[in-house]
C-alpha atoms as a PDB file:
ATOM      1  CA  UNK A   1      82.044 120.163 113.201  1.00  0.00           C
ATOM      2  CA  UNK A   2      85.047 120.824 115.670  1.00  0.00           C
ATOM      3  CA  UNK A   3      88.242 119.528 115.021  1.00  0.00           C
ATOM      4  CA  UNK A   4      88.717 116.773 117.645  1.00  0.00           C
ATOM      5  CA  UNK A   5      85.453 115.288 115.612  1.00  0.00           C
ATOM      6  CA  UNK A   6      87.121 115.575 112.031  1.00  0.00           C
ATOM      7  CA  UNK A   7      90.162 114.015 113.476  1.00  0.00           C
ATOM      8  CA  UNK A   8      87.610 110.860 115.050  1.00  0.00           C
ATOM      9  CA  UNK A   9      86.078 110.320 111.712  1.00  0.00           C
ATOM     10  CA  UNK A  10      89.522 109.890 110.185  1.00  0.00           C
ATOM     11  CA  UNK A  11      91.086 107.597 112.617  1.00  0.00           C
ATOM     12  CA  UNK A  12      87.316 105.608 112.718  1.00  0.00           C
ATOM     13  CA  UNK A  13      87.424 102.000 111.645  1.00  0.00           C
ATOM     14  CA  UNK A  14      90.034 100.100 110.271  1.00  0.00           C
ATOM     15  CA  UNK A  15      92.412 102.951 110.360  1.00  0.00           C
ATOM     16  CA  UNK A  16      95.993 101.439 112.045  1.00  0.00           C
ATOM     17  CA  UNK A  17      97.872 104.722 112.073  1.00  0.00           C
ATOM     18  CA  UNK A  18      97.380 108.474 111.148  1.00  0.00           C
ATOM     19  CA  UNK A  19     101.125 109.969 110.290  1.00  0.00           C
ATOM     20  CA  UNK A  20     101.110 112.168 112.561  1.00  0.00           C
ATOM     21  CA  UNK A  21      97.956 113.325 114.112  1.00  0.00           C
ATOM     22  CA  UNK A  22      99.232 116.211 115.557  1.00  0.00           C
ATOM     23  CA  UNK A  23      99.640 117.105 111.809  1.00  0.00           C
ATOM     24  CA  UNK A  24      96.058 115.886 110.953  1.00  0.00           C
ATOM     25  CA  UNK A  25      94.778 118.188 113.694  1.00  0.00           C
ATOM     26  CA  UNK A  26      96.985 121.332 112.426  1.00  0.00           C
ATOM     27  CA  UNK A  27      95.445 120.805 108.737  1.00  0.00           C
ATOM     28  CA  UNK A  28      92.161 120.377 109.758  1.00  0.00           C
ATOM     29  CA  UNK A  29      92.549 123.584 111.796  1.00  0.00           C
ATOM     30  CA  UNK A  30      94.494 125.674 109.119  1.00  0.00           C
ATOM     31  CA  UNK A  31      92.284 123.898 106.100  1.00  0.00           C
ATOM     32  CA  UNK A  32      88.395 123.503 106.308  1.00  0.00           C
ATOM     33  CA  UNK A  33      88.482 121.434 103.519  1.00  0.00           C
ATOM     34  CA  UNK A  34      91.688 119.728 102.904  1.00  0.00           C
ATOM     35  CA  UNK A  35      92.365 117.264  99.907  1.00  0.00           C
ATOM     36  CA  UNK A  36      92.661 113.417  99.636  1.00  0.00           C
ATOM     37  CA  UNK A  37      93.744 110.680  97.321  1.00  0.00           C
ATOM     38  CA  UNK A  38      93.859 107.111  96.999  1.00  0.00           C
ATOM     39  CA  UNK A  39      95.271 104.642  94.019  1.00  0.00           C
ATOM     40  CA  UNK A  40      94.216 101.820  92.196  1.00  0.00           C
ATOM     41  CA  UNK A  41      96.311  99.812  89.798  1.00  0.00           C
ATOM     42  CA  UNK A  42      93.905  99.062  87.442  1.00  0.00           C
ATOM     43  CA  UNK A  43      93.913  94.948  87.560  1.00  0.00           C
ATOM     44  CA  UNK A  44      90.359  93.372  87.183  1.00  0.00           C
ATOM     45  CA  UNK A  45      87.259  93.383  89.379  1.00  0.00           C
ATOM     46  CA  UNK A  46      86.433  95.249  92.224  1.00  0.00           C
ATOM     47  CA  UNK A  47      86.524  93.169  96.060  1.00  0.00           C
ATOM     48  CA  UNK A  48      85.439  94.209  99.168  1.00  0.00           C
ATOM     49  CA  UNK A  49      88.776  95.263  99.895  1.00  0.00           C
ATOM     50  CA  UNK A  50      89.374  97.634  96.708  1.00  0.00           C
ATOM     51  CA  UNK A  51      85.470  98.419  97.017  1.00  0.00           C
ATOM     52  CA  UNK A  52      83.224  98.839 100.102  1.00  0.00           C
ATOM     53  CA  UNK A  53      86.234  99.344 102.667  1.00  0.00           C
ATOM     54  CA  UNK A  54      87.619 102.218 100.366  1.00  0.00           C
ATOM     55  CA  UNK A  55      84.029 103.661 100.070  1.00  0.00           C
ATOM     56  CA  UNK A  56      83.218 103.348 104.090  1.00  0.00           C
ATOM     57  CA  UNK A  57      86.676 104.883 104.536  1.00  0.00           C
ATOM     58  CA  UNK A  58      86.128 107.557 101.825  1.00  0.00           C
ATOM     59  CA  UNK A  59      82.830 108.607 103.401  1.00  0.00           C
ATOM     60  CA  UNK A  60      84.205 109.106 106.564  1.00  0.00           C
ATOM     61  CA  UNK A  61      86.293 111.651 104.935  1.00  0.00           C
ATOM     62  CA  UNK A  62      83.764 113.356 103.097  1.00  0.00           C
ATOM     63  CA  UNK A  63      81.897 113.587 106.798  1.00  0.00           C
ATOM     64  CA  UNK A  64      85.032 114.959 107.915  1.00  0.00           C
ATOM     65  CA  UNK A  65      84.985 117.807 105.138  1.00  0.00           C
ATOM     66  CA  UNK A  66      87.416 116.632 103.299  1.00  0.00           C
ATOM     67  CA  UNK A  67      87.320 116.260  99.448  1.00  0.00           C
ATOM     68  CA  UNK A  68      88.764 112.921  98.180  1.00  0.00           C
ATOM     69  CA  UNK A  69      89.903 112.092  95.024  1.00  0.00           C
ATOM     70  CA  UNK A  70      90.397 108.116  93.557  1.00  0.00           C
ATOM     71  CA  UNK A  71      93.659 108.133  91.288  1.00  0.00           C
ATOM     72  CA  UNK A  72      93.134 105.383  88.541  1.00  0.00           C
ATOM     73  CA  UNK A  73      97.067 104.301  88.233  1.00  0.00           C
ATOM     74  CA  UNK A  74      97.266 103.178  84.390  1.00  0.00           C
ATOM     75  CA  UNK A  75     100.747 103.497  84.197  1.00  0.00           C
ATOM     76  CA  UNK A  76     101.579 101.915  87.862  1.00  0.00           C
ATOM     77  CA  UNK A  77      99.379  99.038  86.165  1.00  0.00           C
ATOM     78  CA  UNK A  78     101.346  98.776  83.347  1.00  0.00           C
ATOM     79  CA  UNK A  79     104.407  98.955  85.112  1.00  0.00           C
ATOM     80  CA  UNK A  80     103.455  96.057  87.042  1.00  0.00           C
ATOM     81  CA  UNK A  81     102.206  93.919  84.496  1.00  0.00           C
ATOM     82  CA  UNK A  82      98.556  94.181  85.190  1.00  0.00           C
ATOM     83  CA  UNK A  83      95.990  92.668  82.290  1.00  0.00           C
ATOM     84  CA  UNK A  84      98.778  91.639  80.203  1.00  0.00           C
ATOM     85  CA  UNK A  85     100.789  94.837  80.263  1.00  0.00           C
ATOM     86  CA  UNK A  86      98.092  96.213  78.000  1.00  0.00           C
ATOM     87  CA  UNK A  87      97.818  99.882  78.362  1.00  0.00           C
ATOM     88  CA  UNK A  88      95.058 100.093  75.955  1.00  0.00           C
ATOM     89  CA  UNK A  89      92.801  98.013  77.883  1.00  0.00           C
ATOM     90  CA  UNK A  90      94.304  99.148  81.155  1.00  0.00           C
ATOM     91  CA  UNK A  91      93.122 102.751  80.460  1.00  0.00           C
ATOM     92  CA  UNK A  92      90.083 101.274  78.580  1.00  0.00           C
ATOM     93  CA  UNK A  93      88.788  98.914  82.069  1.00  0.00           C
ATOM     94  CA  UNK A  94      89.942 102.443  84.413  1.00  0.00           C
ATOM     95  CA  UNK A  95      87.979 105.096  82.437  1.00  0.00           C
ATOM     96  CA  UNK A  96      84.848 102.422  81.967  1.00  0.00           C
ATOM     97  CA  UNK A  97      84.606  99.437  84.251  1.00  0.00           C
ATOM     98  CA  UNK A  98      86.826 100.373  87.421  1.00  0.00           C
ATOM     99  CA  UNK A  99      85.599 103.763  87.495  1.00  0.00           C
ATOM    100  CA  UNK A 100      81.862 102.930  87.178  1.00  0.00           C
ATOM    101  CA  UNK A 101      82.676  99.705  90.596  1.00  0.00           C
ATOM    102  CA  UNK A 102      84.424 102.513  93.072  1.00  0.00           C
ATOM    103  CA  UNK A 103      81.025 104.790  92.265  1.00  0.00           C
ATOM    104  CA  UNK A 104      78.562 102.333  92.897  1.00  0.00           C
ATOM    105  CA  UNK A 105      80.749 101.218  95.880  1.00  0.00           C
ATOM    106  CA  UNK A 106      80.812 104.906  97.164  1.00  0.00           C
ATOM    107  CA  UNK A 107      76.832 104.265  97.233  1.00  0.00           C
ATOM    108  CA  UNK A 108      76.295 101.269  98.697  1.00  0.00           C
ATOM    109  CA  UNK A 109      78.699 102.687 101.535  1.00  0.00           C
ATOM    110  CA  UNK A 110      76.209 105.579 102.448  1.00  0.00           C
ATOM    111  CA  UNK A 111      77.049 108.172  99.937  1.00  0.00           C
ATOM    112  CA  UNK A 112      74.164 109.827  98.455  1.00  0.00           C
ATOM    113  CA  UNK A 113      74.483 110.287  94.031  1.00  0.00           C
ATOM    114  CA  UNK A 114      75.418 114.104  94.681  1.00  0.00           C
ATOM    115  CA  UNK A 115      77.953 113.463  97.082  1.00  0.00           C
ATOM    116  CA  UNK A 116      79.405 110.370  95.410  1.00  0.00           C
ATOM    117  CA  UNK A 117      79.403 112.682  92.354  1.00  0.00           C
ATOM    118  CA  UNK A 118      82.176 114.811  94.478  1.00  0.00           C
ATOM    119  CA  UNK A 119      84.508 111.948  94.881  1.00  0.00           C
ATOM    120  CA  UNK A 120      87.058 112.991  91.999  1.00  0.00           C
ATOM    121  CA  UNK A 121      88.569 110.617  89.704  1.00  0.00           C
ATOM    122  CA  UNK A 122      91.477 111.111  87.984  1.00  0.00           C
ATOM    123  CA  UNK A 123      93.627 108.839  85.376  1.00  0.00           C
ATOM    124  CA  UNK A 124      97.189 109.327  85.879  1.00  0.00           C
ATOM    125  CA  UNK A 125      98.209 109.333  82.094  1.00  0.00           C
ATOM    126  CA  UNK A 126      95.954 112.262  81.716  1.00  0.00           C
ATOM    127  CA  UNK A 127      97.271 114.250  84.653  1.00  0.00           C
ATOM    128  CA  UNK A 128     100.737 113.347  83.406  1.00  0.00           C
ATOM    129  CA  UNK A 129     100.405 114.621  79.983  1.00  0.00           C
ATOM    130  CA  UNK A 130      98.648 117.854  81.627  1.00  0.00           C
ATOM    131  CA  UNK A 131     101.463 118.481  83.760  1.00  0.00           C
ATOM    132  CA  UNK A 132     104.568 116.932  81.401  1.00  0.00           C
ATOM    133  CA  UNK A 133     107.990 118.271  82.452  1.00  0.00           C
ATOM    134  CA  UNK A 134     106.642 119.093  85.780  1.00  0.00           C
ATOM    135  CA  UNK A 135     105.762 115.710  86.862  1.00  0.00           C
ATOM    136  CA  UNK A 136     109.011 113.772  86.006  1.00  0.00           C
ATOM    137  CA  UNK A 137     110.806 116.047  87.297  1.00  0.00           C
ATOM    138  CA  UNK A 138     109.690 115.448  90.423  1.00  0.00           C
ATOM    139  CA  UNK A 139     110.052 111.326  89.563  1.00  0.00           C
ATOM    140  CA  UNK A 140     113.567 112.120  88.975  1.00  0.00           C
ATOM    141  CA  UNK A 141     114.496 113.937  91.754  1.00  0.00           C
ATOM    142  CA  UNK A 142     113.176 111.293  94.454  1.00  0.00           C
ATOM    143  CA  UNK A 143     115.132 108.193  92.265  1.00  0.00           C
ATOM    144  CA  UNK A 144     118.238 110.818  92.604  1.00  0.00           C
ATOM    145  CA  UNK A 145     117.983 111.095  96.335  1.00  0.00           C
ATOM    146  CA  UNK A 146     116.805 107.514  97.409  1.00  0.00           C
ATOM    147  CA  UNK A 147     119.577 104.510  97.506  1.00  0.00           C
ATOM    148  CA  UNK A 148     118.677 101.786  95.265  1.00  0.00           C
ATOM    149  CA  UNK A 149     118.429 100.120  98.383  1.00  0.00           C
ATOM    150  CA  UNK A 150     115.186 101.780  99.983  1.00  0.00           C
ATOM    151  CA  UNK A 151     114.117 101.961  96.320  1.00  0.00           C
ATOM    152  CA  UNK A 152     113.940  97.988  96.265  1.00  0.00           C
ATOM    153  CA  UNK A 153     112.457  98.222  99.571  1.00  0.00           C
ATOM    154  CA  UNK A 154     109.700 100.249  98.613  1.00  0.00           C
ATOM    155  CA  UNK A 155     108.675  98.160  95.903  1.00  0.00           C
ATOM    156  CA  UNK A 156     106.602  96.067  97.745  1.00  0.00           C
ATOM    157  CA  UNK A 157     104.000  98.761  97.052  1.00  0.00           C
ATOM    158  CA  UNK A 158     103.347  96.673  93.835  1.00  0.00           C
ATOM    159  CA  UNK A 159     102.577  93.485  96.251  1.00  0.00           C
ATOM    160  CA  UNK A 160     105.885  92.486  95.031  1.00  0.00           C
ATOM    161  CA  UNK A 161     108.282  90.511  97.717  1.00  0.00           C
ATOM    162  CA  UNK A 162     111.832  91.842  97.795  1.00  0.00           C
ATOM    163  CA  UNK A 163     113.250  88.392  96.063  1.00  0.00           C
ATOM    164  CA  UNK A 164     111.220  88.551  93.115  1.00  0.00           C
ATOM    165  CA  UNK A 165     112.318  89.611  89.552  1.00  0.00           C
ATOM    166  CA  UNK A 166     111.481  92.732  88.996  1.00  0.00           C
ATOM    167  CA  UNK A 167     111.776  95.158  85.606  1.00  0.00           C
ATOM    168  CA  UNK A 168     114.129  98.455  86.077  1.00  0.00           C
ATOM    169  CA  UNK A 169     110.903  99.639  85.462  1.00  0.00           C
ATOM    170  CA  UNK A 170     109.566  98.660  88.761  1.00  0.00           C
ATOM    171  CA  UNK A 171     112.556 101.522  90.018  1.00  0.00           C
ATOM    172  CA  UNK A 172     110.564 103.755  88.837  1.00  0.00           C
ATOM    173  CA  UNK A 173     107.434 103.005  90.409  1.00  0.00           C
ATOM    174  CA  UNK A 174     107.802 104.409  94.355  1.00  0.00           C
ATOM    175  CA  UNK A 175     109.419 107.740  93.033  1.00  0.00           C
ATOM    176  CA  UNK A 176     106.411 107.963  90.814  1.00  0.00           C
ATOM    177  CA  UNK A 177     103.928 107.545  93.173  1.00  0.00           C
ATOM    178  CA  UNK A 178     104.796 109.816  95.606  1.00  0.00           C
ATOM    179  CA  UNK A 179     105.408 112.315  92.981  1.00  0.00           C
ATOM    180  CA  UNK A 180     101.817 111.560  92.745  1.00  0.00           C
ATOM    181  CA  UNK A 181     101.143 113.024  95.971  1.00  0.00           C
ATOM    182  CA  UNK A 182     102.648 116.867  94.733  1.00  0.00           C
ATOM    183  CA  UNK A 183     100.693 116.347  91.532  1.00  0.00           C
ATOM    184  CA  UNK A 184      97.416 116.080  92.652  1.00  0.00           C
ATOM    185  CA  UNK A 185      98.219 118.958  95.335  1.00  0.00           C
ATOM    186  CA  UNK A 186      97.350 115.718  98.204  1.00  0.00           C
ATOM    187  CA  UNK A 187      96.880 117.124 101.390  1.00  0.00           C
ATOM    188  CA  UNK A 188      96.414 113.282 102.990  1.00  0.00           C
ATOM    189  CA  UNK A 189      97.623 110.182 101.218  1.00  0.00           C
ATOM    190  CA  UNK A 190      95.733 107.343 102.369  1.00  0.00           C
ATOM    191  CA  UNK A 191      96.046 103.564 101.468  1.00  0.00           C
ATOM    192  CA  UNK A 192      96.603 100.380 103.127  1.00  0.00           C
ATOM    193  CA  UNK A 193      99.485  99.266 105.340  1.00  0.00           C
ATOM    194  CA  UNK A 194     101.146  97.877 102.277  1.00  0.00           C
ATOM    195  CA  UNK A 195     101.786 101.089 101.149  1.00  0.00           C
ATOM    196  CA  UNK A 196     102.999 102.627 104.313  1.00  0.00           C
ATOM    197  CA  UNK A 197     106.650 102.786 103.113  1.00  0.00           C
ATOM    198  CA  UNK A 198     106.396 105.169 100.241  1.00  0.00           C
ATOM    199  CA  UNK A 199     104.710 107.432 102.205  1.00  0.00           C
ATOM    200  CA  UNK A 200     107.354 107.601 104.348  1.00  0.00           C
ATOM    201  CA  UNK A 201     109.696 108.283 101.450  1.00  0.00           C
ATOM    202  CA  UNK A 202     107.365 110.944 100.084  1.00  0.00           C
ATOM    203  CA  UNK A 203     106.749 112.510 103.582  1.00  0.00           C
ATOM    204  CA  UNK A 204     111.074 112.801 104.363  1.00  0.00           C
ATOM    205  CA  UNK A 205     111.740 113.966 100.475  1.00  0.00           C
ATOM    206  CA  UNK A 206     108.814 116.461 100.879  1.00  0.00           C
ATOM    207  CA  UNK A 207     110.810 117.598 103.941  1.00  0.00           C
ATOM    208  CA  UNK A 208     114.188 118.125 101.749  1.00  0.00           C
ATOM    209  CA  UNK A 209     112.500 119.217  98.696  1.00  0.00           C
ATOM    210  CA  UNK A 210     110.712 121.988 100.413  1.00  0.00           C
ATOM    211  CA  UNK A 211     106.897 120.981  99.275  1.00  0.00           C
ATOM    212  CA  UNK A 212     103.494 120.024 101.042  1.00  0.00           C
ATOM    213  CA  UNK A 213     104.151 117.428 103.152  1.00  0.00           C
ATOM    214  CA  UNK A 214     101.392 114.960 102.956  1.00  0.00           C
ATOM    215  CA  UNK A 215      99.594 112.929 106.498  1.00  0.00           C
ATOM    216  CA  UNK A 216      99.318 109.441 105.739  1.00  0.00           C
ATOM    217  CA  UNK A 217      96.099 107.955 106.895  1.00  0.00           C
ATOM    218  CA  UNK A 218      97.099 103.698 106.652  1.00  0.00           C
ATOM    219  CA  UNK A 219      94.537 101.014 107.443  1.00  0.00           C
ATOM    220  CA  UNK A 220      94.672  97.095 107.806  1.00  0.00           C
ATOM    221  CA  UNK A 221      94.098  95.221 105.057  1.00  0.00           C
ATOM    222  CA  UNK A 222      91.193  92.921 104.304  1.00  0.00           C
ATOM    223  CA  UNK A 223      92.784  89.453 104.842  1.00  0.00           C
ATOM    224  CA  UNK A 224      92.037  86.604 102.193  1.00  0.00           C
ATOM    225  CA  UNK A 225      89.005  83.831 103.005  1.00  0.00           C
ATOM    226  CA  UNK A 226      91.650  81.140 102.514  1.00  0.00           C
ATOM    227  CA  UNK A 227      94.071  82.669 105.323  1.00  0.00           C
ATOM    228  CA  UNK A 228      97.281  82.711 106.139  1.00  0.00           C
ATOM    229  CA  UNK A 229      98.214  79.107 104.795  1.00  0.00           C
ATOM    230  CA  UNK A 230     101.804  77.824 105.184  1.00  0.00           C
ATOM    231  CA  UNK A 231     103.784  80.632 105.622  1.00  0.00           C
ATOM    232  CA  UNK A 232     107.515  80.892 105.480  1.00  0.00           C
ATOM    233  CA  UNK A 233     108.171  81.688 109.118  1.00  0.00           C
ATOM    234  CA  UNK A 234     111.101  83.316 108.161  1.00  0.00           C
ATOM    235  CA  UNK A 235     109.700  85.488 105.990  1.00  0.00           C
ATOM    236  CA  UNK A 236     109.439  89.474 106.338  1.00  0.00           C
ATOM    237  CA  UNK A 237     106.091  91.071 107.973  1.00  0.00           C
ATOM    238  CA  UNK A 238     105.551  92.765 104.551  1.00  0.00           C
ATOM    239  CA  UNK A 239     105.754  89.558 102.556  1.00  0.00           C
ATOM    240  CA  UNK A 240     103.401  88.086 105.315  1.00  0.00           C
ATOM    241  CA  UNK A 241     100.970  91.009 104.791  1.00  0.00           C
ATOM    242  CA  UNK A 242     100.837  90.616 100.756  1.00  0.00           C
ATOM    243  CA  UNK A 243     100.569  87.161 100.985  1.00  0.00           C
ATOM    244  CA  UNK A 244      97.698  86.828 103.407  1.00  0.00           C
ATOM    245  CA  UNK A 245      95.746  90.320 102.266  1.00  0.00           C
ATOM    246  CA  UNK A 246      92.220  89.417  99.760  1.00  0.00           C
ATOM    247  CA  UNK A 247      93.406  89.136  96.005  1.00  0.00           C
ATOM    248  CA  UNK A 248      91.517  88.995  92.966  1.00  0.00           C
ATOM    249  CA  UNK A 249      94.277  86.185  91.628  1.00  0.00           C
ATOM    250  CA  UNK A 250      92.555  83.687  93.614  1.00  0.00           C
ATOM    251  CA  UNK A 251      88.404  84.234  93.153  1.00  0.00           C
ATOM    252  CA  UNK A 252      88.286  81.872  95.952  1.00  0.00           C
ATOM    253  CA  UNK A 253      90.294  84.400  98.168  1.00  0.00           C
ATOM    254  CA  UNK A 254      88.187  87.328  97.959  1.00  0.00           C
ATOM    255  CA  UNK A 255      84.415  88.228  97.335  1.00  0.00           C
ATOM    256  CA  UNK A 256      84.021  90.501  94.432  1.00  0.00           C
ATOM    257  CA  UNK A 257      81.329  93.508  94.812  1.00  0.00           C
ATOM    258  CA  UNK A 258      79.587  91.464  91.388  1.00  0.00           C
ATOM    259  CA  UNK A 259      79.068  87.837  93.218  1.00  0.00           C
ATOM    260  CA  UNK A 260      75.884  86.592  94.012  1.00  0.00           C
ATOM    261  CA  UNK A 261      74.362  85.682  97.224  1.00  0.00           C
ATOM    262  CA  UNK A 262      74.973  81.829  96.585  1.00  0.00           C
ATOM    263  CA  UNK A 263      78.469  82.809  95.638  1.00  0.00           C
ATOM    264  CA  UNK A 264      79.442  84.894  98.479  1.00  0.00           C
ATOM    265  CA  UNK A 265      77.715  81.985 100.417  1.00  0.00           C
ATOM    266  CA  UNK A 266      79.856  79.415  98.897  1.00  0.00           C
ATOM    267  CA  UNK A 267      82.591  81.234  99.792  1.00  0.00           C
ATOM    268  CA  UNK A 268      82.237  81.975 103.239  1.00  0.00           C
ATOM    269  CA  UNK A 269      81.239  78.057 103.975  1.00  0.00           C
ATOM    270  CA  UNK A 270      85.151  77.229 102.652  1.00  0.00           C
ATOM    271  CA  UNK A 271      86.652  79.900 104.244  1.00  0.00           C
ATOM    272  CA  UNK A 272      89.544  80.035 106.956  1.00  0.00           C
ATOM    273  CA  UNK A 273      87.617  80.472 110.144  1.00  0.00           C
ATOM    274  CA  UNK A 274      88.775  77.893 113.079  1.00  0.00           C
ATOM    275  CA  UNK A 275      86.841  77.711 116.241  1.00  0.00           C
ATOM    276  CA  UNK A 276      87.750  80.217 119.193  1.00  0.00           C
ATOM    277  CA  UNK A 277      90.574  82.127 116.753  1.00  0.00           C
ATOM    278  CA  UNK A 278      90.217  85.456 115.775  1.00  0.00           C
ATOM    279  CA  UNK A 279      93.610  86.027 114.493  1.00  0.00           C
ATOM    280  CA  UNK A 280      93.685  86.190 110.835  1.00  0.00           C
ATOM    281  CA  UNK A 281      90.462  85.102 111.122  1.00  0.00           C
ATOM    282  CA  UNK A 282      89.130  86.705 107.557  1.00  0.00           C
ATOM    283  CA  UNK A 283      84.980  86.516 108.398  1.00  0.00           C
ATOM    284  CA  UNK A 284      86.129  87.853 111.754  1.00  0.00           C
ATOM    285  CA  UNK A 285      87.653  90.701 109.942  1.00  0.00           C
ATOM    286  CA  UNK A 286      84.653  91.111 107.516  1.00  0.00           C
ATOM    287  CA  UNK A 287      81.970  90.985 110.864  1.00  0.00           C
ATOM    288  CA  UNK A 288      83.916  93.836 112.017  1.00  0.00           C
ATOM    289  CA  UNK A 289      84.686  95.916 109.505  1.00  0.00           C
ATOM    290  CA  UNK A 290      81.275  95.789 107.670  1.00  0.00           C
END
């Protein structure tokens, strides 16, 4: 496959922005096989959101040559609070339940079991204890060179607004996950549009810092079935963007790879979809991405 192809199978689909694609098009023609990753808090079932668009995404990649690799972000989840803060059952759902959702997404999405059996997973407490002094390192060297400002910024990764109250742990959190990036040698970050600003960070300190400076592949995220709802006009683009993507807080807001055809049904038939409006228009969304 020539290279102009590879780079069409990237951008394909719901992708918003490659960062940069002249830099896509030099790894692809330096690397016949570059290296991907993707992260998951760990937080409860598996949507179409988390599930199928990852897996159509990720098989476009693995078209392209590329070998991708799903990070299972225990400690993020913790961090953030996720199933009660329990890192037990955090790293318990990841290794079992999350694990066994993304493969059976990566299948229903096209991939056949050998190929699915390619996608790498890897749990971050694992590949932090491998690496140990390495790894925080790294964490500590992005919080030393990033302004508590941009740091607060940033932490809308965790689908956090800027005004809530947030742990010091929560700090922590953006300079961990792009030291992420270096750890599992990440040729192309890819995630949502939510996460667009640590990538940023990651792809400037990677600059300073002298190491592989990852592309970031971003793509829109699948907006909830209730839509936007009354939304603080005021309020920033991100905080519009969290608030209106699907979320498994609200079962009502998102189908769930698990629900049944009279569920999903039931769901659709309440969901935000006025006459002769596409925009934020969630089973406009779903028509077109799926």
């Amino acid at each position: 496959m020539d290279v102009q192809s590879k780079i069409d199978l990237v951008r394909k689909g719901s992708v918003l922005e490659v960062l940069t694609e002249d830099e896509l098009k030099l790894l692809f023609e330096t690397n016949s096989h570059p290296s991907h990753y993707i992260g998951f808090e760990i937080s409860g079932k598996v949507h179409l959101g988390t599930g199928l668009c990852t897996a159509l995404k990720i098989k476009d990649f693995v078209d392209a040559g590329i070998k991708p690799t799903i990070f299972l972000a225990d400690y993020h989840a913790y961090i953030n609070g996720k199933l009660g803060g329990d890192l037990e059952k955090i790293q318990t759902v990841a290794k079992g339940y999350f694990k066994s959702a993304m493969f059976a997404s990566l299948l229903c999405a096209g991939l056949d079991e050998e190929q699915a059996s390619r996608v790498r997973f890897v749990l971050g407490s694992e590949l932090y204890a491998k690496l140990g002094n390495d790894y925080w390192k790294d964490v500590m060297a992005v919080s030393k060179d990033t302004t508590m400002k941009r740091m607060l910024r940033c932490t809308t990764i965790m689908g956090r607004t800027e005004s809530d109250a947030l742990p010091a742990s929560a700090f922590l959190y953006p300079a961990m996950q792009c030291a992420d990036i270096w750890a599992l040698e990440a040729d192309i970050a890819h995630a949502g549009m939510d996460q667009r600003k640590v990538h940023v960070l990651a792809r400037e300190w990677a600059e300073k810092a002298k190491k592989k400076k990852p592309v970031a592949v971003h793509g829109a995220l699948l907006s909830g079935l209730l839509g936007p709802g009354r939304m603080d006009p005021n309020a920033s683009e991100d905080d519009k963007m969290i608030a209106g993507k699907m979320s498994k807080s609200n079962p009502d807001s998102c189908i769930f790879i698990h629900d049944s055809p009279d569920e999903i049904s039931r769901k659709l038939k309440k969901a935000y979809c006025p006459e002769k409006n596409v925009e934020d228009n969630p089973v406009v969304q779903m028509a077109e991405t799926f």
